[in-house]
C-alpha atoms as a PDB file:
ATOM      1  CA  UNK A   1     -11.875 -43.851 -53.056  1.00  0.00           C
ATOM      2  CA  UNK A   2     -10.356 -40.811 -51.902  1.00  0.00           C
ATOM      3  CA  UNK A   3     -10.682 -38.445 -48.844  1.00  0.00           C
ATOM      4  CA  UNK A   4     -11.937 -35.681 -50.885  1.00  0.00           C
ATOM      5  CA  UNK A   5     -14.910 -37.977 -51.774  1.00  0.00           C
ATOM      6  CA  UNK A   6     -15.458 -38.886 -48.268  1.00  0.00           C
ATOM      7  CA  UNK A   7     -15.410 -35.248 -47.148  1.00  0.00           C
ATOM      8  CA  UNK A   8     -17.019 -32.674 -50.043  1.00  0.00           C
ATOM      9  CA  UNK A   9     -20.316 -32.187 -49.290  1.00  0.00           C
ATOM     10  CA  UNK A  10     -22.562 -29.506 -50.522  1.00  0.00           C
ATOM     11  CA  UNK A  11     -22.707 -26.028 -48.819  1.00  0.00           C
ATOM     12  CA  UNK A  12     -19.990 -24.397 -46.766  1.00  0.00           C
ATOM     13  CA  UNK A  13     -21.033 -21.600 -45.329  1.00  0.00           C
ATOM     14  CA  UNK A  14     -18.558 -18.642 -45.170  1.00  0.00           C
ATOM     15  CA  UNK A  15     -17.726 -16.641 -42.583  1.00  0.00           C
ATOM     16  CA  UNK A  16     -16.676 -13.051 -42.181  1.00  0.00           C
ATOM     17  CA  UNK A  17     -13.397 -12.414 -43.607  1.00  0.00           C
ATOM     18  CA  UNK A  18     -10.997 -11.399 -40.142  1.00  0.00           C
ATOM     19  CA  UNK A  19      -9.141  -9.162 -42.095  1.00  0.00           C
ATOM     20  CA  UNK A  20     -12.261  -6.845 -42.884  1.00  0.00           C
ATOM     21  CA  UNK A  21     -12.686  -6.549 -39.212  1.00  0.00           C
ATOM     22  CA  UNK A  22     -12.293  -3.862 -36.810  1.00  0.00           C
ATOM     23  CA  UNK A  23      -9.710  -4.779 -34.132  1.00  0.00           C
ATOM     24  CA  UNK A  24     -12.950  -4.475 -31.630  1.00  0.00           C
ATOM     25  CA  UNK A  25     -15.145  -7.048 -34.146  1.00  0.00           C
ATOM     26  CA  UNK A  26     -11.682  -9.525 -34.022  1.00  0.00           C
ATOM     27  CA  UNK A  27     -11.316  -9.427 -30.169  1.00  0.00           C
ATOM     28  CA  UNK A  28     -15.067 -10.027 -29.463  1.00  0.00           C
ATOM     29  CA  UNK A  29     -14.548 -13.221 -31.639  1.00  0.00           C
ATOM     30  CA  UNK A  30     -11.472 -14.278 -30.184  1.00  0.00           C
ATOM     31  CA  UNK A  31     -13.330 -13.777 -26.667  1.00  0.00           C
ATOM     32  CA  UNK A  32     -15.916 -15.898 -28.068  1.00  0.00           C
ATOM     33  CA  UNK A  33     -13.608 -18.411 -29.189  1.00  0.00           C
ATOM     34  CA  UNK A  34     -11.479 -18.765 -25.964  1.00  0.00           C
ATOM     35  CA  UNK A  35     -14.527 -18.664 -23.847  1.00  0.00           C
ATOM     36  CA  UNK A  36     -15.660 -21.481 -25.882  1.00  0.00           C
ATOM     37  CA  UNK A  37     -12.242 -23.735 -26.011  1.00  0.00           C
ATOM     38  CA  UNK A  38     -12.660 -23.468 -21.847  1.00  0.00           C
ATOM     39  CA  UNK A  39     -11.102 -20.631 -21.100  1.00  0.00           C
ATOM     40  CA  UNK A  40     -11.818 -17.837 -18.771  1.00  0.00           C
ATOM     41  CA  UNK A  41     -11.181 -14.159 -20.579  1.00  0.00           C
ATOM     42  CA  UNK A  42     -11.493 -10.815 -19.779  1.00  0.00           C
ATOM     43  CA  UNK A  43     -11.241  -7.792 -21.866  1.00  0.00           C
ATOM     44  CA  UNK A  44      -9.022  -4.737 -20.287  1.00  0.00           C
ATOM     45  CA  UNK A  45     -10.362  -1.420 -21.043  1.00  0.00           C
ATOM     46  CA  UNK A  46      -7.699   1.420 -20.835  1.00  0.00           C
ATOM     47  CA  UNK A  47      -8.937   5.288 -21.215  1.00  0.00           C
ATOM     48  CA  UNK A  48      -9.040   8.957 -19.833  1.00  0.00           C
ATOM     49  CA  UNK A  49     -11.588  10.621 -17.981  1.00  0.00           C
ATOM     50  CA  UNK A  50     -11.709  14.444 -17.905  1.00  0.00           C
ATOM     51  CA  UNK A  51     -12.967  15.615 -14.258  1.00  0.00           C
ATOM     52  CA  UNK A  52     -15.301  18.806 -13.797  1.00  0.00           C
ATOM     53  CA  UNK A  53     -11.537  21.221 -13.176  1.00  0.00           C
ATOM     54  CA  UNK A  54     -10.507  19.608 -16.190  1.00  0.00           C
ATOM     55  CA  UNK A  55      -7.671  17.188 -15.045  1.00  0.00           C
ATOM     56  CA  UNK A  56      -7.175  13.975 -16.918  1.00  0.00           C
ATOM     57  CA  UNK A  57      -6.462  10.651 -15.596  1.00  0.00           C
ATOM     58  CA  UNK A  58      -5.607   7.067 -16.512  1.00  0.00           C
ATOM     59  CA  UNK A  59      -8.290   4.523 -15.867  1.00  0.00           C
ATOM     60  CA  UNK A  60      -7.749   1.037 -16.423  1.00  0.00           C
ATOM     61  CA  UNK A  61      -4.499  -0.946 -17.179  1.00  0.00           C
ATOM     62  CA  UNK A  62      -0.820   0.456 -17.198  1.00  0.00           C
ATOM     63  CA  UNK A  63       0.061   1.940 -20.671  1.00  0.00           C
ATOM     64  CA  UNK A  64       1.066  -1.727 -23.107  1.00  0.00           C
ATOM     65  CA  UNK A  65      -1.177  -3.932 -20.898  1.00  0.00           C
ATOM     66  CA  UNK A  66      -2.866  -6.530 -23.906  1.00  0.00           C
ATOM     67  CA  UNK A  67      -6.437  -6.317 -24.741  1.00  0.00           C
ATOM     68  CA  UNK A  68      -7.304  -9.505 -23.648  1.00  0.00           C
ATOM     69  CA  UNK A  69      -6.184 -12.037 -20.513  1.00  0.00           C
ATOM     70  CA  UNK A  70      -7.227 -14.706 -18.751  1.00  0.00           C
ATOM     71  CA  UNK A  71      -6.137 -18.607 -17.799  1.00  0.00           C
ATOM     72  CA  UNK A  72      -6.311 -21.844 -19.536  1.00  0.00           C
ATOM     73  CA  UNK A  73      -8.767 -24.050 -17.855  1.00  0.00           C
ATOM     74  CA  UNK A  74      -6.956 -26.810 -15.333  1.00  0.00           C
ATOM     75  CA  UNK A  75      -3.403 -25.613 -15.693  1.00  0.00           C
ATOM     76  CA  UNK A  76      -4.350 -22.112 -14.821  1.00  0.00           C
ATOM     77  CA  UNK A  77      -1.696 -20.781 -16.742  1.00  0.00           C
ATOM     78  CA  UNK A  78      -1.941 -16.916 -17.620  1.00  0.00           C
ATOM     79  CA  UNK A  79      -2.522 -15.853 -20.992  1.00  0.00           C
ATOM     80  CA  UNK A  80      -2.463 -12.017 -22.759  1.00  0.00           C
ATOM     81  CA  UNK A  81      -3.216 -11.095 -25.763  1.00  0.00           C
ATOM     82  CA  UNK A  82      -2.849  -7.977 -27.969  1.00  0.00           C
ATOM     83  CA  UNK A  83      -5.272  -8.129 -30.972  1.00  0.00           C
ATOM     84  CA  UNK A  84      -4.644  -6.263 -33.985  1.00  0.00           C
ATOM     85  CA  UNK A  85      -5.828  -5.854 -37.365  1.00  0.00           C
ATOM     86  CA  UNK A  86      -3.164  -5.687 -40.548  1.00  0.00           C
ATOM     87  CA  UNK A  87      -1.164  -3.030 -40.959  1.00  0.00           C
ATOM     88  CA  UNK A  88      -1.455  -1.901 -37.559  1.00  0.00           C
ATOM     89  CA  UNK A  89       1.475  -3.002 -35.362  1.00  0.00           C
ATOM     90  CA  UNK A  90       1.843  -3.201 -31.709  1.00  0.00           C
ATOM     91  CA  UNK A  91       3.452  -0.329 -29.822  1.00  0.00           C
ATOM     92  CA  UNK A  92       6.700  -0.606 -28.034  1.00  0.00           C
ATOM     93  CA  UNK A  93       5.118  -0.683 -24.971  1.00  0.00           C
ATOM     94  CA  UNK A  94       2.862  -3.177 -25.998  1.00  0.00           C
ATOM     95  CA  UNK A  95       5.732  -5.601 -27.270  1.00  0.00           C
ATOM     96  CA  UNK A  96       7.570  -4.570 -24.012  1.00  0.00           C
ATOM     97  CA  UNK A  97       4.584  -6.400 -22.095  1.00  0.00           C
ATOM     98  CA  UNK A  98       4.551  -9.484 -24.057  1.00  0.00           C
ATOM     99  CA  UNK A  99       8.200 -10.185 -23.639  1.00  0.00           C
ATOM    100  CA  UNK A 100       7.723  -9.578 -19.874  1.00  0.00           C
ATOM    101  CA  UNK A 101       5.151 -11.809 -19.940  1.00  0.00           C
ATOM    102  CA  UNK A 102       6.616 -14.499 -21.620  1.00  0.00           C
ATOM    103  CA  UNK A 103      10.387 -14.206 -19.642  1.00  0.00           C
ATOM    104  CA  UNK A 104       8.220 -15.050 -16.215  1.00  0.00           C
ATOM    105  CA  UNK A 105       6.058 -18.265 -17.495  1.00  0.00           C
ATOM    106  CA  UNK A 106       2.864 -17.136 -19.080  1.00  0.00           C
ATOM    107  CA  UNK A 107       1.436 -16.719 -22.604  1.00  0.00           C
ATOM    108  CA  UNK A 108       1.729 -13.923 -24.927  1.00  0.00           C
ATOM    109  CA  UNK A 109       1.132 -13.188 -28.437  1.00  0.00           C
ATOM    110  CA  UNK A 110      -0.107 -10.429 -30.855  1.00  0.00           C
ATOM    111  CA  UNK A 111      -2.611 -11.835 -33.026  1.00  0.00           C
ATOM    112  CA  UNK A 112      -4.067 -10.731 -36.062  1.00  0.00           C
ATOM    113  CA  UNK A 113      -6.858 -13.743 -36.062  1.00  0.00           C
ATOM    114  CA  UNK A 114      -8.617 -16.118 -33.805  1.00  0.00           C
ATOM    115  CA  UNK A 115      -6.833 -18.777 -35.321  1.00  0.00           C
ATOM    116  CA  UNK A 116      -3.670 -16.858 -33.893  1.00  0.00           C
ATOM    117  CA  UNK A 117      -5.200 -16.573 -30.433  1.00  0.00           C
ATOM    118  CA  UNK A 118      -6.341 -20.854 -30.045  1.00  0.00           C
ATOM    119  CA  UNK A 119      -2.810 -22.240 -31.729  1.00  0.00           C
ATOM    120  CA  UNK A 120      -1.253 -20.649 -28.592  1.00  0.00           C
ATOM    121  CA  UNK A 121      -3.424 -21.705 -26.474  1.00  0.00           C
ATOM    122  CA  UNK A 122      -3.961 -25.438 -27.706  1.00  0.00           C
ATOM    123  CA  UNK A 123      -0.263 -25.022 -27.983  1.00  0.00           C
ATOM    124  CA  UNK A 124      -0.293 -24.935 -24.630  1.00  0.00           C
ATOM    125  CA  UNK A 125      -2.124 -27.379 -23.347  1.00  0.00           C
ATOM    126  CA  UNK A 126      -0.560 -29.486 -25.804  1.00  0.00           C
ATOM    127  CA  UNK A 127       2.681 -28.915 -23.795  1.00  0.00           C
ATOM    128  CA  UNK A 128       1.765 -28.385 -20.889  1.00  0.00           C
ATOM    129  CA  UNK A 129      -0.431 -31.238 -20.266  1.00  0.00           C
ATOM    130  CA  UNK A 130      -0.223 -33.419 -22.590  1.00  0.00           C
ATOM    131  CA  UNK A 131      -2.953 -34.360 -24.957  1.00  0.00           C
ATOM    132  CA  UNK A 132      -6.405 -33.573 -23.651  1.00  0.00           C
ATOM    133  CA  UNK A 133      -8.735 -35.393 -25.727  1.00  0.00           C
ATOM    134  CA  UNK A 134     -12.220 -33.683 -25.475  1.00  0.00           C
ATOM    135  CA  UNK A 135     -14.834 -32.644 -27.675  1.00  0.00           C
ATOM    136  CA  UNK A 136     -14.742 -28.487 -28.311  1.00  0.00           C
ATOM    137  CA  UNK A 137     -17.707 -28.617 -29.848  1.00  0.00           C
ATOM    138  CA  UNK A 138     -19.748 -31.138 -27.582  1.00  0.00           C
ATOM    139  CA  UNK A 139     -22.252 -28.092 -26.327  1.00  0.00           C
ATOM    140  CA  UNK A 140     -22.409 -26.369 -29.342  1.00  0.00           C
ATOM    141  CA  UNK A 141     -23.132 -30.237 -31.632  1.00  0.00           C
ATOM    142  CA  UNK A 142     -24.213 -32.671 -29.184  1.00  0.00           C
ATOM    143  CA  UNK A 143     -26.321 -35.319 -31.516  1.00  0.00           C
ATOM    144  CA  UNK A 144     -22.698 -36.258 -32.875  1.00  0.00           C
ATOM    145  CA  UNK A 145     -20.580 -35.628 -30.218  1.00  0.00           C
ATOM    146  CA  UNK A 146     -19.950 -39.097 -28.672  1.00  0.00           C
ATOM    147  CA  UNK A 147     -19.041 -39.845 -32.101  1.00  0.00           C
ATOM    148  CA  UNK A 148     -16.524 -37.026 -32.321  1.00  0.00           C
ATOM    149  CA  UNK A 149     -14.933 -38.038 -28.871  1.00  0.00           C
ATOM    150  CA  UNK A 150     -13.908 -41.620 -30.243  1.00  0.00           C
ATOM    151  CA  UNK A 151     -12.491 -40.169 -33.487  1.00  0.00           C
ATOM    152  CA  UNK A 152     -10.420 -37.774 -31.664  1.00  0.00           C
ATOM    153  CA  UNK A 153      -9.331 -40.791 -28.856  1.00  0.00           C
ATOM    154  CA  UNK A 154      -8.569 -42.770 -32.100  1.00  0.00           C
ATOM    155  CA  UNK A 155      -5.916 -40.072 -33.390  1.00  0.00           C
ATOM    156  CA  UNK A 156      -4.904 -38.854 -30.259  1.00  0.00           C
ATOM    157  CA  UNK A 157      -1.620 -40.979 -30.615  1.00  0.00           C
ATOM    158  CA  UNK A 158      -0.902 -38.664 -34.153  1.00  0.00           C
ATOM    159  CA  UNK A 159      -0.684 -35.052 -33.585  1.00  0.00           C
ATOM    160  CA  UNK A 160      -0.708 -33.812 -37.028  1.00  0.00           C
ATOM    161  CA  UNK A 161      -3.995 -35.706 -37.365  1.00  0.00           C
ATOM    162  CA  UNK A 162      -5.655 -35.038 -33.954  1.00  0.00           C
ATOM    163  CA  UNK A 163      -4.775 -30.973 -34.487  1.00  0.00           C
ATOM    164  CA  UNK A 164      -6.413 -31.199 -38.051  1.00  0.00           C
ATOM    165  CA  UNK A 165      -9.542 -33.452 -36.883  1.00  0.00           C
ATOM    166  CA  UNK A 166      -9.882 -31.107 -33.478  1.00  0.00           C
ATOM    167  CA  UNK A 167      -9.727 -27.797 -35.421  1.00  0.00           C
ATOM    168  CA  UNK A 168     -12.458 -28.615 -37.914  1.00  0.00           C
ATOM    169  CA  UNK A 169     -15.051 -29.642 -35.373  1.00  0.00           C
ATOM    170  CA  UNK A 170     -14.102 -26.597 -33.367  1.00  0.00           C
ATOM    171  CA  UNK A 171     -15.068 -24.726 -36.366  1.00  0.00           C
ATOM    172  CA  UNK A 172     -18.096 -26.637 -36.487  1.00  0.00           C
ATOM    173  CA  UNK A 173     -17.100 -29.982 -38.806  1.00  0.00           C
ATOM    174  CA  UNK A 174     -20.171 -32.662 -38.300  1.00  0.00           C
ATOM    175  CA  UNK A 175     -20.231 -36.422 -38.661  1.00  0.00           C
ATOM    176  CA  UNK A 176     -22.831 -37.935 -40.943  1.00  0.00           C
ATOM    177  CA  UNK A 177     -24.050 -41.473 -42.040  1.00  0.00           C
ATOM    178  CA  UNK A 178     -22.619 -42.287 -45.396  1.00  0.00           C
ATOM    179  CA  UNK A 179     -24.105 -45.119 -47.775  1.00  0.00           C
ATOM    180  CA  UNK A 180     -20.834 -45.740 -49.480  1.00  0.00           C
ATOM    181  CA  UNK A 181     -18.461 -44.900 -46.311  1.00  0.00           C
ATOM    182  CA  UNK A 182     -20.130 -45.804 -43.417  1.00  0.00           C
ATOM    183  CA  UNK A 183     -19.367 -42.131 -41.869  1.00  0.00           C
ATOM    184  CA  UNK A 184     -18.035 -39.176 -43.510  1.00  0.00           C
ATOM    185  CA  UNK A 185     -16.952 -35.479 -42.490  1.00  0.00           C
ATOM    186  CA  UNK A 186     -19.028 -32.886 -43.090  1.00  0.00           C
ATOM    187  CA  UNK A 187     -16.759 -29.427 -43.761  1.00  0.00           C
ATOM    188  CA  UNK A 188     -17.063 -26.841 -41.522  1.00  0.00           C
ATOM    189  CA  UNK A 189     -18.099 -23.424 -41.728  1.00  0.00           C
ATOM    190  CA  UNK A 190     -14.480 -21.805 -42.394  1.00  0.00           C
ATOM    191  CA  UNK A 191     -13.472 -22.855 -45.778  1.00  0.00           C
ATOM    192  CA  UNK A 192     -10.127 -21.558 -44.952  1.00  0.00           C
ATOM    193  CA  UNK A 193      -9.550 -23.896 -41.924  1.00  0.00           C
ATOM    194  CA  UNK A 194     -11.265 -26.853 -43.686  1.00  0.00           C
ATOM    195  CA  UNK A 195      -8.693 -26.711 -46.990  1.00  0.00           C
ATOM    196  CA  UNK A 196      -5.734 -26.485 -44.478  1.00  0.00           C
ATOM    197  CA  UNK A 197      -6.708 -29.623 -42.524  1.00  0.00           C
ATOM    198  CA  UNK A 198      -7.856 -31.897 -45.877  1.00  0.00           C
ATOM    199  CA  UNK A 199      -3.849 -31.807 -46.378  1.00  0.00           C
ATOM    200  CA  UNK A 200      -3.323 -34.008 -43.070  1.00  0.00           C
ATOM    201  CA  UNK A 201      -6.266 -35.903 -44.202  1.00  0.00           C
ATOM    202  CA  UNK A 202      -5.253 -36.907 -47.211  1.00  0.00           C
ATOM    203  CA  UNK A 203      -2.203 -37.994 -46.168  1.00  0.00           C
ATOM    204  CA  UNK A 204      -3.727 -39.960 -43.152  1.00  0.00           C
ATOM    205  CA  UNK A 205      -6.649 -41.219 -45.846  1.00  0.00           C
ATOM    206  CA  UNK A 206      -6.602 -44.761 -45.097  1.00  0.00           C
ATOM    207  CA  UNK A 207      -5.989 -45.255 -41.441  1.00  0.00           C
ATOM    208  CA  UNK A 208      -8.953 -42.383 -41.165  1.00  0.00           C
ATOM    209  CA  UNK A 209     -11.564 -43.774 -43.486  1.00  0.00           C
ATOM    210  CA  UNK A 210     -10.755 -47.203 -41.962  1.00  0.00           C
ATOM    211  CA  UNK A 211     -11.624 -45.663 -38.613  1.00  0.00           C
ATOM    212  CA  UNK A 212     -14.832 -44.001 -39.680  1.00  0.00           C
ATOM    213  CA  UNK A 213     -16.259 -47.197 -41.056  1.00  0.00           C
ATOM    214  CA  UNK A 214     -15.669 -48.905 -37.954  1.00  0.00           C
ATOM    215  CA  UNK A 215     -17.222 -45.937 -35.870  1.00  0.00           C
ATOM    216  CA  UNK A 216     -20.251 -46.077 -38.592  1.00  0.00           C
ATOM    217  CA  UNK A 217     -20.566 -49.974 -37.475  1.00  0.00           C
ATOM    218  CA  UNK A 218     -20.219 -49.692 -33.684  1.00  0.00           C
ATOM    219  CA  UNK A 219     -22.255 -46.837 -33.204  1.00  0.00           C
ATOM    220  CA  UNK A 220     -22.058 -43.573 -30.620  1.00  0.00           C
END
């Protein structure tokens, strides 16, 4: 038997490729994606506005302010975020922010994915509060979510294997009755992500099949 067994199944669905985004497509996912994870976001618009003498001014944020802030969800710890697409870079200014930001307590990163964007924030709450064992996809997937909640409890004593388990089902990973297996992982919609976290599976192959035999048997 091996994990790769247990978890290939059929389809996989991919989804849009960050890097052919537009730095507006990748901050309206991240938004999603925060908003989603608990969150609260906001998105700062910066511009200028011509008046009828023809004067300019500033609306919006100072000059560097990130795209994107907002607070993680019982800690209330601040978060920005400056979202960019490869090549671009951030702007002296803009890495002028982030270090301020960062030198008085909160959370700041440039990020050229969404994956960028939740690793500091689970990062965070990692740290911060210890580990928070919830499902992130319990709205989203309920018929499996109860499921979900006592797989994650199980390997909430193994971060390696709680991270990889907790980032699939945020990307949409399901759990479905297995003749052979009892339960077994069906991959989620990012290829990407699910490749990453069959490495931690794999090595965690026994204790984890073990556990979703016994889940299979007990029920949700």
């Amino acid at each position: 038997m091996t994990l790769h067994d247990l978890l290939d199944n059929g389809c996989i669905n991919l989804r849009r490729e960050e890097e052919n985004m537009t730095e507006t497509d990748l901050m309206h996912e991240i938004e999603i994606a925060l908003s989603e994870r608990g969150c609260y976001v906001e998105r700062i618009n910066v511009g200028k506005v011509q008046t009828k003498d023809g004067r300019w001014f500033s609306t919006g944020a100072p000059k560097g302010r990130p795209d994107l802030s907002g607070f993680i969800p019982t800690t209330g710890r601040m978060f920005f975020i400056e979202v960019k697409v490869k090549p671009n870079k951030p702007t002296e200014e803009q890495l002028r922010f982030i270090h301020m930001a960062k030198s008085s307590g909160a959370l700041a990163c440039v990020a050229y994915s969404v994956d960028d964007a939740l690793k500091m924030v689970n990062d965070a709450i990692f740290d911060g509060m210890g580990l928070v064992v919830m499902d992130p996809a319990a709205e989203r997937l309920p018929d499996d979510s109860e499921l979900w909640l006592k797989l994650l409890t199980y390997a909430s004593d193994c971060r390696e294997l709680f991270e990889a388990l907790f980032t699939v089902r945020d990307c949409g990973a399901r759990l479905e009755k297995d003749t052979k297996f009892g339960l077994r992982i069906v991959p989620c919609e990012r290829a990407d992500v699910y490749q990453e976290s069959l490495k931690m599976f794999k090595k965690y192959a026994k204790p984890l099949t073990d556990e979703l035999f016994y889940l299979a048997k007990v029920g949700g």
